[in-house]
C-alpha atoms as a PDB file:
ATOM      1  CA  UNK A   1      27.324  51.145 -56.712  1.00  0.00           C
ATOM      2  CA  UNK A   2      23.910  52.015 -55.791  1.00  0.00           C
ATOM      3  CA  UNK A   3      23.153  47.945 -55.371  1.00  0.00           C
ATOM      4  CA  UNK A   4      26.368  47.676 -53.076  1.00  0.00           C
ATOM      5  CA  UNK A   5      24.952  50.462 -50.598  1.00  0.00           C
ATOM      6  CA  UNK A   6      21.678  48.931 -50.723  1.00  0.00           C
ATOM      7  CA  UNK A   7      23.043  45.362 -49.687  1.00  0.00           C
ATOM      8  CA  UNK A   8      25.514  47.553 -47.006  1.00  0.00           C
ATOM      9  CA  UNK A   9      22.646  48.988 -45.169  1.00  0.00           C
ATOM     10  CA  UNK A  10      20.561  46.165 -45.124  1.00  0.00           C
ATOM     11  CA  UNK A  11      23.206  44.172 -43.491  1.00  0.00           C
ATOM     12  CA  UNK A  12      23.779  46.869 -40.955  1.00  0.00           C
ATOM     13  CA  UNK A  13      19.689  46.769 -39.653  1.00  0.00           C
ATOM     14  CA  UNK A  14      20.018  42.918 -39.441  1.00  0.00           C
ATOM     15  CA  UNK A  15      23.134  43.169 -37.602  1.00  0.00           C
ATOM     16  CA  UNK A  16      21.465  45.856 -35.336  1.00  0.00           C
ATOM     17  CA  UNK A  17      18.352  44.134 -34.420  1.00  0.00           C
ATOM     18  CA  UNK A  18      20.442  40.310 -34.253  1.00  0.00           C
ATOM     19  CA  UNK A  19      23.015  42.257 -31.804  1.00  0.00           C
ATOM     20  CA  UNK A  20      20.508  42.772 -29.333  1.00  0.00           C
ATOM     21  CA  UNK A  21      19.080  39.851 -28.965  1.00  0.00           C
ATOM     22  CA  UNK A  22      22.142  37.741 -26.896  1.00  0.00           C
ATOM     23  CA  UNK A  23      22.179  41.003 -24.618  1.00  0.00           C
ATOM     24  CA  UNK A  24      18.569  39.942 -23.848  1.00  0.00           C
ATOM     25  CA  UNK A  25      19.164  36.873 -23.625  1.00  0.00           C
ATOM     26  CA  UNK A  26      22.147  36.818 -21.207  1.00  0.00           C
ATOM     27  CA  UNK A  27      19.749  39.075 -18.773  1.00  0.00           C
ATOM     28  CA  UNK A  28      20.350  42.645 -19.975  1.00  0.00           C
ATOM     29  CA  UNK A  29      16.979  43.264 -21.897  1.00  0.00           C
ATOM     30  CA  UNK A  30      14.015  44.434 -20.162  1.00  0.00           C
ATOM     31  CA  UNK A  31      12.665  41.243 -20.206  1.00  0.00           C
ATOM     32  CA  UNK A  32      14.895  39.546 -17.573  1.00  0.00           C
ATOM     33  CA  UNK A  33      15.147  35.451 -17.260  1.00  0.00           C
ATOM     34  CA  UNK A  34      15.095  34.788 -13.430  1.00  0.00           C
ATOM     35  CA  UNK A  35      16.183  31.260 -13.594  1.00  0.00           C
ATOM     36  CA  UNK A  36      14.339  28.591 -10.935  1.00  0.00           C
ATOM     37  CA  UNK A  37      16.542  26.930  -8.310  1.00  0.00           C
ATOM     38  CA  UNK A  38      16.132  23.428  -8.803  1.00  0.00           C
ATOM     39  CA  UNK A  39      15.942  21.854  -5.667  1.00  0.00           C
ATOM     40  CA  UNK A  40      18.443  18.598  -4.971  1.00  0.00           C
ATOM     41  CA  UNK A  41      17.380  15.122  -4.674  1.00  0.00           C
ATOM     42  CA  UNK A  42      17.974  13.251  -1.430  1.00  0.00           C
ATOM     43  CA  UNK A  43      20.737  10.482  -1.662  1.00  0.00           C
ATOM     44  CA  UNK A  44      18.608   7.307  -1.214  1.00  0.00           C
ATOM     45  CA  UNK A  45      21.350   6.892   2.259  1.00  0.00           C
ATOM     46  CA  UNK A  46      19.632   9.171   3.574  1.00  0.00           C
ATOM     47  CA  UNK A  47      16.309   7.471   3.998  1.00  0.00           C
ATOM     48  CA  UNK A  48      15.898   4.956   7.119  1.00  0.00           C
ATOM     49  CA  UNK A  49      12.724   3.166   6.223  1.00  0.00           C
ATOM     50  CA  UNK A  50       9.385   3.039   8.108  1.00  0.00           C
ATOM     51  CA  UNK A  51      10.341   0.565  10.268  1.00  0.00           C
ATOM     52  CA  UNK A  52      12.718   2.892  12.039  1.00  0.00           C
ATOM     53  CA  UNK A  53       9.857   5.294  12.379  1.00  0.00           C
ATOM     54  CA  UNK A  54       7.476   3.510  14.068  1.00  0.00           C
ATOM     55  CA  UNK A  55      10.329   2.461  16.672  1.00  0.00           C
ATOM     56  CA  UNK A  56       9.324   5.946  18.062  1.00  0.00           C
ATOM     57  CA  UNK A  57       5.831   6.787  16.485  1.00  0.00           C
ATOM     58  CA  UNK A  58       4.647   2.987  17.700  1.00  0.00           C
ATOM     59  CA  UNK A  59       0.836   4.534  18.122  1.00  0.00           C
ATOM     60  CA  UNK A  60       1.182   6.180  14.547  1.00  0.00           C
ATOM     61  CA  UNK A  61       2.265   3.160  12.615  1.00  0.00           C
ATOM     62  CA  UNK A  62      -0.828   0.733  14.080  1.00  0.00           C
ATOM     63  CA  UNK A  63      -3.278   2.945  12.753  1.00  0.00           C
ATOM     64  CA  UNK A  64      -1.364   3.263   9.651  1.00  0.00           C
ATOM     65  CA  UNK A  65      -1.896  -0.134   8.201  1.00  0.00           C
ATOM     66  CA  UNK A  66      -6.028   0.687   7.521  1.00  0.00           C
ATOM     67  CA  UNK A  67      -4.754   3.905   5.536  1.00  0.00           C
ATOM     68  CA  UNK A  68      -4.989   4.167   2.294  1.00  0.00           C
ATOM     69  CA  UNK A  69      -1.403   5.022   1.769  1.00  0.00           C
ATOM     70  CA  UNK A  70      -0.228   2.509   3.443  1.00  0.00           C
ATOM     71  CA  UNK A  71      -1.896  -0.285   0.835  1.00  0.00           C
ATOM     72  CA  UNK A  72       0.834   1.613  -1.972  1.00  0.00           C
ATOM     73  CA  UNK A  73       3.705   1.231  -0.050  1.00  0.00           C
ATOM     74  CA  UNK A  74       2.687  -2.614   0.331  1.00  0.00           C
ATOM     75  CA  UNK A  75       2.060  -2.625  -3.858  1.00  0.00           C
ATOM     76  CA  UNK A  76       5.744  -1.774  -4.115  1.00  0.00           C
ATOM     77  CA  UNK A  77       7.072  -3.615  -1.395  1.00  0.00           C
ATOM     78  CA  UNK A  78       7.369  -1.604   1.154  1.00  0.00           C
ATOM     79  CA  UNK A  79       9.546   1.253  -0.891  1.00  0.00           C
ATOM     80  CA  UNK A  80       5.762   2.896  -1.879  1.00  0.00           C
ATOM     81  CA  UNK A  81       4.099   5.713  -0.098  1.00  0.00           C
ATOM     82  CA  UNK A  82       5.943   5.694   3.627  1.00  0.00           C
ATOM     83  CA  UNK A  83       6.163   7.691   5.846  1.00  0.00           C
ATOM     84  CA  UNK A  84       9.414   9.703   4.542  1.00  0.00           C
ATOM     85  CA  UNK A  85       7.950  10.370   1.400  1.00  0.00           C
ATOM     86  CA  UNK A  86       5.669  12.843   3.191  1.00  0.00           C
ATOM     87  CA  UNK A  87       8.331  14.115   5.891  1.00  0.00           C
ATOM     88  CA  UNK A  88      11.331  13.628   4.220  1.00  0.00           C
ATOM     89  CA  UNK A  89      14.373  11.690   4.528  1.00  0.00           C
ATOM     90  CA  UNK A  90      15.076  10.835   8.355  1.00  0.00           C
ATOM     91  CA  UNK A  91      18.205  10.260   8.858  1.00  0.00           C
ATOM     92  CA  UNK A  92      19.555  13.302   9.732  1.00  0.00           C
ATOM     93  CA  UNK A  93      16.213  13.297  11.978  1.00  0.00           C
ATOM     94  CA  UNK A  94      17.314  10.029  13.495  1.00  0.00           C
ATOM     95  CA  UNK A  95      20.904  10.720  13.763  1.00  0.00           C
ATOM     96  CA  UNK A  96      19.952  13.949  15.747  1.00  0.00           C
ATOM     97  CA  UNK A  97      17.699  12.228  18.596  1.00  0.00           C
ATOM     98  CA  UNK A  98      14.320  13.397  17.077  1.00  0.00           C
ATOM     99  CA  UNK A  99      15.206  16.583  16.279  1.00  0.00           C
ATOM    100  CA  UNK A 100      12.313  17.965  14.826  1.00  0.00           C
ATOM    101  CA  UNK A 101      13.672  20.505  12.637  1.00  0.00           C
ATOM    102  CA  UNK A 102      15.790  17.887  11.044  1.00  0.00           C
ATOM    103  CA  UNK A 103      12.281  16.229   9.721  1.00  0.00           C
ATOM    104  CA  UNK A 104       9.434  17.752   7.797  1.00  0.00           C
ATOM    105  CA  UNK A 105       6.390  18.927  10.295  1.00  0.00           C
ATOM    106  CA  UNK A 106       3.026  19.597   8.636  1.00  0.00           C
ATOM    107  CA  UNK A 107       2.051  21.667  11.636  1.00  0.00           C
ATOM    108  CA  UNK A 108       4.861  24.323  10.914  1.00  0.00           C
ATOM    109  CA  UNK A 109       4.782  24.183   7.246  1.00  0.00           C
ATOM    110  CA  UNK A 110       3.150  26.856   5.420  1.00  0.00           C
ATOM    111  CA  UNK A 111      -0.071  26.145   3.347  1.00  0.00           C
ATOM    112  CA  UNK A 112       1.953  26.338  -0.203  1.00  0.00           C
ATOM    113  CA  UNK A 113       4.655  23.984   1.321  1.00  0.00           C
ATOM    114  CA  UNK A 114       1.694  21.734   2.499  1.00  0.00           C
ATOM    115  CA  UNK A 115      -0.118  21.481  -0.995  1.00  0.00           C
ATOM    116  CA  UNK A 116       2.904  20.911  -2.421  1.00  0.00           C
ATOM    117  CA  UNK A 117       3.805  17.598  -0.832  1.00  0.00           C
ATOM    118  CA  UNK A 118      -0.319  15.998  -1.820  1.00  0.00           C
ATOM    119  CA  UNK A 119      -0.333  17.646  -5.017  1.00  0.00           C
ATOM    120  CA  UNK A 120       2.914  15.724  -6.106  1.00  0.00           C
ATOM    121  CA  UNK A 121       0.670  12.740  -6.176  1.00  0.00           C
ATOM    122  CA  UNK A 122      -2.578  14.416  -6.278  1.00  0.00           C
ATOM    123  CA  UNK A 123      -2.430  16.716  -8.692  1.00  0.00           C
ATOM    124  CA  UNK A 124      -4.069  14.575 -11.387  1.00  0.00           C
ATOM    125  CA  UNK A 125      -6.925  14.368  -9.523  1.00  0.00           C
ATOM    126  CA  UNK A 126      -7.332  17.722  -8.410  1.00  0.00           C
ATOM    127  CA  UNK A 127      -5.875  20.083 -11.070  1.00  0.00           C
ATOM    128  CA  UNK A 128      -7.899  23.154 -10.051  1.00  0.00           C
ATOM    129  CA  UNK A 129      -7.621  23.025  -6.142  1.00  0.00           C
ATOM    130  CA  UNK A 130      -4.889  26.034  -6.404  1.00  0.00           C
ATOM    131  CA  UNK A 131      -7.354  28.406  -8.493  1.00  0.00           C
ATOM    132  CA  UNK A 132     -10.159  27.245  -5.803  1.00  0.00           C
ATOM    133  CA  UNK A 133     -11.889  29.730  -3.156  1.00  0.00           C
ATOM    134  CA  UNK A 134     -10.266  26.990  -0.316  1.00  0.00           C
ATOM    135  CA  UNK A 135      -7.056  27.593  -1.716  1.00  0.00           C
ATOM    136  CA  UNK A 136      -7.028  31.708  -2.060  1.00  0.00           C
ATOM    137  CA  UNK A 137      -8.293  31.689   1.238  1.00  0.00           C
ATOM    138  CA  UNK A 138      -5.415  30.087   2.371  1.00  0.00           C
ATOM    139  CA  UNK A 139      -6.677  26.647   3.819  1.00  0.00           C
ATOM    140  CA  UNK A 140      -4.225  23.616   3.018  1.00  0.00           C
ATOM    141  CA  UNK A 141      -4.882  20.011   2.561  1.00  0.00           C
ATOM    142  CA  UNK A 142      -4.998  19.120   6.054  1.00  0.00           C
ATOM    143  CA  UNK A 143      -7.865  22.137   6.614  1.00  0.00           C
ATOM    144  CA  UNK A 144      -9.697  19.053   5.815  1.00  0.00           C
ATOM    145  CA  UNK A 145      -7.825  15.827   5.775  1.00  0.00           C
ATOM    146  CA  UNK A 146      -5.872  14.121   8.526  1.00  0.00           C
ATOM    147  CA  UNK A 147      -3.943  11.655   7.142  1.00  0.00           C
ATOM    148  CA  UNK A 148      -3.259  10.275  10.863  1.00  0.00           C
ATOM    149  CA  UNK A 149      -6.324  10.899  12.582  1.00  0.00           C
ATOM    150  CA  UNK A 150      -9.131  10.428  10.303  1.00  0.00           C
ATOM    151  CA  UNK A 151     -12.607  10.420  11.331  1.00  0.00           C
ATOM    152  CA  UNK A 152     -13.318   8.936   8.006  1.00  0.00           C
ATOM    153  CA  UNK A 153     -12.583   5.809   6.038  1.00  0.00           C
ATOM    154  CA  UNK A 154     -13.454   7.682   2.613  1.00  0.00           C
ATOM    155  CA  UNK A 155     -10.595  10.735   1.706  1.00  0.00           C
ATOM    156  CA  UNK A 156      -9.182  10.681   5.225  1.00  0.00           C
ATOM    157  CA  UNK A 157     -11.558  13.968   6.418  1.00  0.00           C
ATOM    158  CA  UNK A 158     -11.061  15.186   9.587  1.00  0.00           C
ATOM    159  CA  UNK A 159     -14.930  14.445  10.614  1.00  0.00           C
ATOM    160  CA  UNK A 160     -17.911  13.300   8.310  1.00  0.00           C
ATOM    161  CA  UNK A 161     -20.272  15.486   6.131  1.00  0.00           C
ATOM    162  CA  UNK A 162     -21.883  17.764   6.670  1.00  0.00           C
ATOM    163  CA  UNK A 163     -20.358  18.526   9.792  1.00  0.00           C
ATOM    164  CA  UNK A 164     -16.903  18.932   8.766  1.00  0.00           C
ATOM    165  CA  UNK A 165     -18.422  22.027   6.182  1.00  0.00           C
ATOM    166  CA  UNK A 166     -20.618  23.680   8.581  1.00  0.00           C
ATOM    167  CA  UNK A 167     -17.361  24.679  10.403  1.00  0.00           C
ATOM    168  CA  UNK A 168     -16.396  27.086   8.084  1.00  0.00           C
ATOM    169  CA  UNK A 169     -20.177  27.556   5.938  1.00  0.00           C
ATOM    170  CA  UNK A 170     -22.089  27.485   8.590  1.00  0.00           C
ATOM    171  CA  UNK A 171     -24.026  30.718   6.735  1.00  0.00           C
ATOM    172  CA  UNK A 172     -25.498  27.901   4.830  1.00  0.00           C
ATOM    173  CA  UNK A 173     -26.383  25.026   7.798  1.00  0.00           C
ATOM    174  CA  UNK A 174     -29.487  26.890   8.479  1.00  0.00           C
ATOM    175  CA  UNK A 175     -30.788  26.029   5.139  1.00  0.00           C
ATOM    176  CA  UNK A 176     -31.009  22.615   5.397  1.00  0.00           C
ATOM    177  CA  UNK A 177     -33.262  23.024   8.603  1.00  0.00           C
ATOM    178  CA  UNK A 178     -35.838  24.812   6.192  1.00  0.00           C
ATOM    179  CA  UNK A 179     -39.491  22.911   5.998  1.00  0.00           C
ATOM    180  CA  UNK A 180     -38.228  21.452   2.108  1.00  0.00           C
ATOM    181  CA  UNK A 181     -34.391  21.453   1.367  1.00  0.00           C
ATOM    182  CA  UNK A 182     -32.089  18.607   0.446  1.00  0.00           C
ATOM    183  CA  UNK A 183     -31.777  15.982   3.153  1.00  0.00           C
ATOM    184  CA  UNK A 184     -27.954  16.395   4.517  1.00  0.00           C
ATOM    185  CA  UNK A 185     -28.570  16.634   7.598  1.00  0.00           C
ATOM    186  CA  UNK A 186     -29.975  13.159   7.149  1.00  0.00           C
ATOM    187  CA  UNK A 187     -26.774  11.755   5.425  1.00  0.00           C
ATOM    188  CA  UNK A 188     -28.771  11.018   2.273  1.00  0.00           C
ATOM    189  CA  UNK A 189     -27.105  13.700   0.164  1.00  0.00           C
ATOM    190  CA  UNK A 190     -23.330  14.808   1.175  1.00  0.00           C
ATOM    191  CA  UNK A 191     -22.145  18.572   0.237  1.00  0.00           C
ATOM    192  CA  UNK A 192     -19.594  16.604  -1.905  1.00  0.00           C
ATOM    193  CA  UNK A 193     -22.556  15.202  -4.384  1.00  0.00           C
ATOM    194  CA  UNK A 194     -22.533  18.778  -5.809  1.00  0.00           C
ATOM    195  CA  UNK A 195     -19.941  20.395  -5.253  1.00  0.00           C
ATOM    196  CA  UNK A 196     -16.217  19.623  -5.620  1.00  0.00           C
ATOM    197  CA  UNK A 197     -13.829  21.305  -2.701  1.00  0.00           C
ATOM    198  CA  UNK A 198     -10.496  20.852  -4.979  1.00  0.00           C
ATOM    199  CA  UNK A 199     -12.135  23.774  -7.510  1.00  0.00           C
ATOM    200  CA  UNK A 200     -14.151  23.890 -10.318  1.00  0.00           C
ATOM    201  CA  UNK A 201     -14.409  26.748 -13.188  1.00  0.00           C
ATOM    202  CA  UNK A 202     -18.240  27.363 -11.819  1.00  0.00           C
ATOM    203  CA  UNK A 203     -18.651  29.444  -9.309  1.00  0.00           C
ATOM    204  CA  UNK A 204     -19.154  28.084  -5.504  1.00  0.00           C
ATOM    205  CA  UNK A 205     -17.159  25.246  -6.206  1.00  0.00           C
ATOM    206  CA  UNK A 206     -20.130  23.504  -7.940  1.00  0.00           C
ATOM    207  CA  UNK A 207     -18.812  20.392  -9.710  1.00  0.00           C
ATOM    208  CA  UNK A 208     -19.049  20.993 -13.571  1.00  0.00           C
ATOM    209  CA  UNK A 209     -20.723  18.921 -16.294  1.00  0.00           C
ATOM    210  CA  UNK A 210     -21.129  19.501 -20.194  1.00  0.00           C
ATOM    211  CA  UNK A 211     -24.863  19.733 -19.246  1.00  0.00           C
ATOM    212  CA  UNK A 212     -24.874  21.981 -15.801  1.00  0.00           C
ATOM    213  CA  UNK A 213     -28.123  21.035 -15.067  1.00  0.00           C
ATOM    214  CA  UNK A 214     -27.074  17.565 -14.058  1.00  0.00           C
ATOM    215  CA  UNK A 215     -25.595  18.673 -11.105  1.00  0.00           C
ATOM    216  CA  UNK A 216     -29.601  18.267  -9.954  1.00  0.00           C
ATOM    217  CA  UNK A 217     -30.629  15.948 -12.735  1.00  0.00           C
ATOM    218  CA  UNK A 218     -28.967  12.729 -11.889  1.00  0.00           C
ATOM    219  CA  UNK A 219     -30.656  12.717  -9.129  1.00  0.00           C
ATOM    220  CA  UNK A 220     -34.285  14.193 -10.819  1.00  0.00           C
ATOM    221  CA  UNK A 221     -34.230  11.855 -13.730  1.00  0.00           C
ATOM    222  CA  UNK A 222     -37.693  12.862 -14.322  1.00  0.00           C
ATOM    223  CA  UNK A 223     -36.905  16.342 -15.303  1.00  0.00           C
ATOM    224  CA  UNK A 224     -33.621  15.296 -17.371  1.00  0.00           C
ATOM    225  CA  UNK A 225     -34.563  15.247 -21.136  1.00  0.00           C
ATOM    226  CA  UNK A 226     -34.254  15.801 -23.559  1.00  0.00           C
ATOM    227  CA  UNK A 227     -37.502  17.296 -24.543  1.00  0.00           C
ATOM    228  CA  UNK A 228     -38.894  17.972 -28.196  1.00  0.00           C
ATOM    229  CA  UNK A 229     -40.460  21.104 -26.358  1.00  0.00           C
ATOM    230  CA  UNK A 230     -37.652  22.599 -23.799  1.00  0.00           C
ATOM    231  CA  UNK A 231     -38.274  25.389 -21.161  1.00  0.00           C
ATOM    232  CA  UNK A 232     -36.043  27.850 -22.037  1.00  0.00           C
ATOM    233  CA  UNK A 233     -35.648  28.533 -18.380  1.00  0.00           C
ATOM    234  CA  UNK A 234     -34.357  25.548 -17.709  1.00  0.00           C
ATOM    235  CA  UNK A 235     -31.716  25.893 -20.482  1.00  0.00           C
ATOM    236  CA  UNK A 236     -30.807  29.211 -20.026  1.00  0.00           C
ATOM    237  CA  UNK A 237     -30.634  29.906 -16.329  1.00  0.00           C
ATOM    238  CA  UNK A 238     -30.612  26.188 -15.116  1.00  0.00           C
ATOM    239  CA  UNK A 239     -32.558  24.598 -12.228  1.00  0.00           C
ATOM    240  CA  UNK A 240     -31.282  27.617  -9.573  1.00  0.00           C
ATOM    241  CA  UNK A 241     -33.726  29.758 -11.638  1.00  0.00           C
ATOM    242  CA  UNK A 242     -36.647  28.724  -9.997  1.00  0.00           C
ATOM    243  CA  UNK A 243     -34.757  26.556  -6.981  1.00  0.00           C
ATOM    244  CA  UNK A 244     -33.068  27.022  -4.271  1.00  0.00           C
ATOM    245  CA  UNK A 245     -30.827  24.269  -3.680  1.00  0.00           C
ATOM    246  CA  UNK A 246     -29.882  24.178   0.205  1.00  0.00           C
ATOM    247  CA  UNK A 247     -33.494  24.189   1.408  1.00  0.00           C
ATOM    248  CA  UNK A 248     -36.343  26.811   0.931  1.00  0.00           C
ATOM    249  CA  UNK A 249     -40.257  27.488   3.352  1.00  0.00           C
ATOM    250  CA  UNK A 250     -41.601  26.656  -0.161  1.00  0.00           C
ATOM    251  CA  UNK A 251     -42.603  23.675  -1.714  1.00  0.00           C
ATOM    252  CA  UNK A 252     -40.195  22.057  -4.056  1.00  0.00           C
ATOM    253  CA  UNK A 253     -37.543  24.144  -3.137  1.00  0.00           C
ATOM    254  CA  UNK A 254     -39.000  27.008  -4.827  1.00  0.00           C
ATOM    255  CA  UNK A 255     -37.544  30.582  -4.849  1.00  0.00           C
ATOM    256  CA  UNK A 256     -41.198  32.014  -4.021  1.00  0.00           C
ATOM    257  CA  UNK A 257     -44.227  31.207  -2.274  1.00  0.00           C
ATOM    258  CA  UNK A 258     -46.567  31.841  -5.535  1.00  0.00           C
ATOM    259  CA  UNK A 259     -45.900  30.165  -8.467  1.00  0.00           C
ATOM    260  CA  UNK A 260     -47.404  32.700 -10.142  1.00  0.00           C
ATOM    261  CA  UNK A 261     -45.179  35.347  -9.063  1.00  0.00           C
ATOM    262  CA  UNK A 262     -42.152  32.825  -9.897  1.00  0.00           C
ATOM    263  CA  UNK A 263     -43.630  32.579 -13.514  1.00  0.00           C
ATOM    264  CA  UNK A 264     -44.815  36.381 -14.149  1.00  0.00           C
ATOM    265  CA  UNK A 265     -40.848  37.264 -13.629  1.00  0.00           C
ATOM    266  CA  UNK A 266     -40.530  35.615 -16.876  1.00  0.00           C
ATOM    267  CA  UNK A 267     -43.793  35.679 -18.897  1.00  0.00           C
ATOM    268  CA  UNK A 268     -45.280  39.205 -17.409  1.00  0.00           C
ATOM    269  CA  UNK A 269     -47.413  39.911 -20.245  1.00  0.00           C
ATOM    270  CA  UNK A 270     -50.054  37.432 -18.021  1.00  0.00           C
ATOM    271  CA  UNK A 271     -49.329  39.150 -14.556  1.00  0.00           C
ATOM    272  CA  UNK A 272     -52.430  40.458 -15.110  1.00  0.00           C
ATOM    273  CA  UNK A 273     -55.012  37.887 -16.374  1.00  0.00           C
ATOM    274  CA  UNK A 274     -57.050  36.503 -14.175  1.00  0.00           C
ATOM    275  CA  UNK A 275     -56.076  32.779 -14.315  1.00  0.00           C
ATOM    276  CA  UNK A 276     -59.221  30.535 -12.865  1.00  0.00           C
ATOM    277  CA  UNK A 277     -61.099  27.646 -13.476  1.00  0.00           C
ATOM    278  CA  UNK A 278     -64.168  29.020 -11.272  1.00  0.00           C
ATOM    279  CA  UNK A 279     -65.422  31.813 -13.608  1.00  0.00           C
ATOM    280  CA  UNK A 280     -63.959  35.072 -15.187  1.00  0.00           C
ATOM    281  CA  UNK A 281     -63.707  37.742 -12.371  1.00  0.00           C
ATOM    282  CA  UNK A 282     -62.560  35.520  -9.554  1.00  0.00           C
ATOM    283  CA  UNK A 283     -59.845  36.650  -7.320  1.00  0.00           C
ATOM    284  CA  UNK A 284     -58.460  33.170  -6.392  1.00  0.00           C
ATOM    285  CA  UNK A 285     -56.124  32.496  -9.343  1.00  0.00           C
ATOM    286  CA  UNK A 286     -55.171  28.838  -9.864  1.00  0.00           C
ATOM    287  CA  UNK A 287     -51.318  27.985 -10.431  1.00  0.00           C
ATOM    288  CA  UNK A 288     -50.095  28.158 -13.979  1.00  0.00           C
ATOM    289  CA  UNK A 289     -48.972  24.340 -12.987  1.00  0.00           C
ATOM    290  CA  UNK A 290     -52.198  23.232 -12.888  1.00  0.00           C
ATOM    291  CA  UNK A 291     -52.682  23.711 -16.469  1.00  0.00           C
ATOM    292  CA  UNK A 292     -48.940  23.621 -17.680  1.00  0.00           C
ATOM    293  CA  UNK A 293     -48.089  20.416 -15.921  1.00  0.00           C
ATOM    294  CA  UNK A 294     -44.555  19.560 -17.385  1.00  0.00           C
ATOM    295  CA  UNK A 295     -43.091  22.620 -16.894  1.00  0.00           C
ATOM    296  CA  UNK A 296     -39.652  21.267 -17.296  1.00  0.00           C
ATOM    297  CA  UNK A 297     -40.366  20.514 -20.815  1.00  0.00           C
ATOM    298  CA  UNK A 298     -43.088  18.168 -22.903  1.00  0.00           C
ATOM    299  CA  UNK A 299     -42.441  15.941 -25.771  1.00  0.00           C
ATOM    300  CA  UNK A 300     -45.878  16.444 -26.865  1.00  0.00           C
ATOM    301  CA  UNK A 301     -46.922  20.118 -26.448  1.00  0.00           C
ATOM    302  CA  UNK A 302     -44.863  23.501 -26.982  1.00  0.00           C
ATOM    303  CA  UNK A 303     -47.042  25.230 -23.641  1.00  0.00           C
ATOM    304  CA  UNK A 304     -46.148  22.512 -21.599  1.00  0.00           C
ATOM    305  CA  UNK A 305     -49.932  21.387 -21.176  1.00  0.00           C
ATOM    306  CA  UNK A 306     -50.984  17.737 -19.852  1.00  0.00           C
END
């Protein structure tokens, strides 16, 4: 008897907590299901072809055939990348005398609605853009790219680097006019070389490498490693420790006028030694450089001497 109540209530609690599950699951619980409206697929009837679009947009389709997109529809022959796979079927578009609310128009689409339509092919190659600064602050593809109009023949952008940056940075154009920074301006060295616009995990958009230092380092071999003897500096708080990487009044890029006073922020317990080659007592200290040469690290001495 006492076994047969046992087995009774235990089949009771399972029943209880199994009964409540379905109610969950039908949409009862407090953990609601919204289901996703899936959107339909055009009917392939519905698509007219490019060569019906450029009976209209005539000064469109000559400049298309140098765009990139273009070359896929021509892989596939001619039923790639055309113009309705970016706008949209056309028929109805067509069929209504060019009504434009029958066609998809980038300049009245929302942001979202815009990333969308590259991301369905460009999402591979840009994975991060919707976690990116450009993308919270709500700038869309063609912020940047103009897949008509492009001033460009690399990524379709609207006008070349650095000037196509500076219209939104332009907190960081003065930089580059400083007496040492990285030569932009000059078109040796693009914004792009650093940092990728699409979105990175580091912050500023700075393009990220196992090894963040080579960001600066495939450019400064010199300074690459490894080393037997490694700054820690360099390890810990990377080149940006020391540099500034738009442009700086100080030699190399550096953070301070006295290399001194950039060294004593780490290794203070020298701030005040007197430093000289001319005799103990002098008040014109020489740089720690000039004694610890390969500052970025040495293979052959742990102070980083010559």
């Amino acid at each position: 008897m006492r076994r047969f109540l046992i087995s009774t209530a235990c089949l009771l609690l399972l029943t209880g907590f199994t009964g409540t599950r379905p109610a969950q699951a039908a949409g009862h619980g407090p953990q609601q299901a919204v289901a996703s409206e899936e959107k339909a697929a055009a009917s392939p009837a519905d698509y007219v072809g490019q060569d019906t679009c450029a009976t209209c947009h005539e000064d469109v389709a000559k400049k298309f055939g140098t765009n990139p997109h273009s070359r896929l529809a021509l892989e596939h022959a001619g039923k790639g990348v055309t113009c309705e796979s970016c706008h949209g079927p056309g028929k109805a578009h067509v069929e209504g005398g060019g009504d434009v609310t029958k066609i998809v128009r980038f300049d009245k689409a929302s942001s979202k609605q815009i990333d969308e339509t590259c991301l369905s092919c460009h999402a591979g190659t840009h994975p991060n853009f919707e976690r990116s600064p450009h993308a919270k602050a709500d700038l869309s593809c063609i912020s940047c790219h103009s897949v008509h109009e492009a001033k460009t023949d690399v990524a379709l952008l609207k006008a070349s680097q650095p000037e196509l940056c500076f219209q939104c940075h332009a907190d960081q154009k003065p930089a580059f006019g400083m007496p040492f920074h990285h030569p932009v301006n000059e078109g040796v060295v693009k914004c792009a070389d650093c940092h990728d616009v699409h979105g990175t995990f580091q912050p500023n958009n700075v393009r990220a490498t196992a090894d963040q230092n080579a960001i600066c380092t495939k450019c400064h071999a010199e300074t690459r490693g490894p080393f037997v003897y490694e700054h820690a500096a360099v390890r810990a708080e990377g080149c940006l420790g020391c540099h500034s990487p738009h442009g700086s009044q100080n030699a190399r890029m550096l953070n301070m006028p006295s290399i001194n006073t950039l060294c004593n922020q780490c290794h203070s317990r020298v701030a005040n030694h007197t430093v000289t080659g001319m005799g103990a007592g002098s008040d014109e200290l020489q740089p720690c450089t000039s004694c610890h040469t390969n500052i970025h690290g040495s293979n052959i001495n742990q102070a980083f001497l010559r």
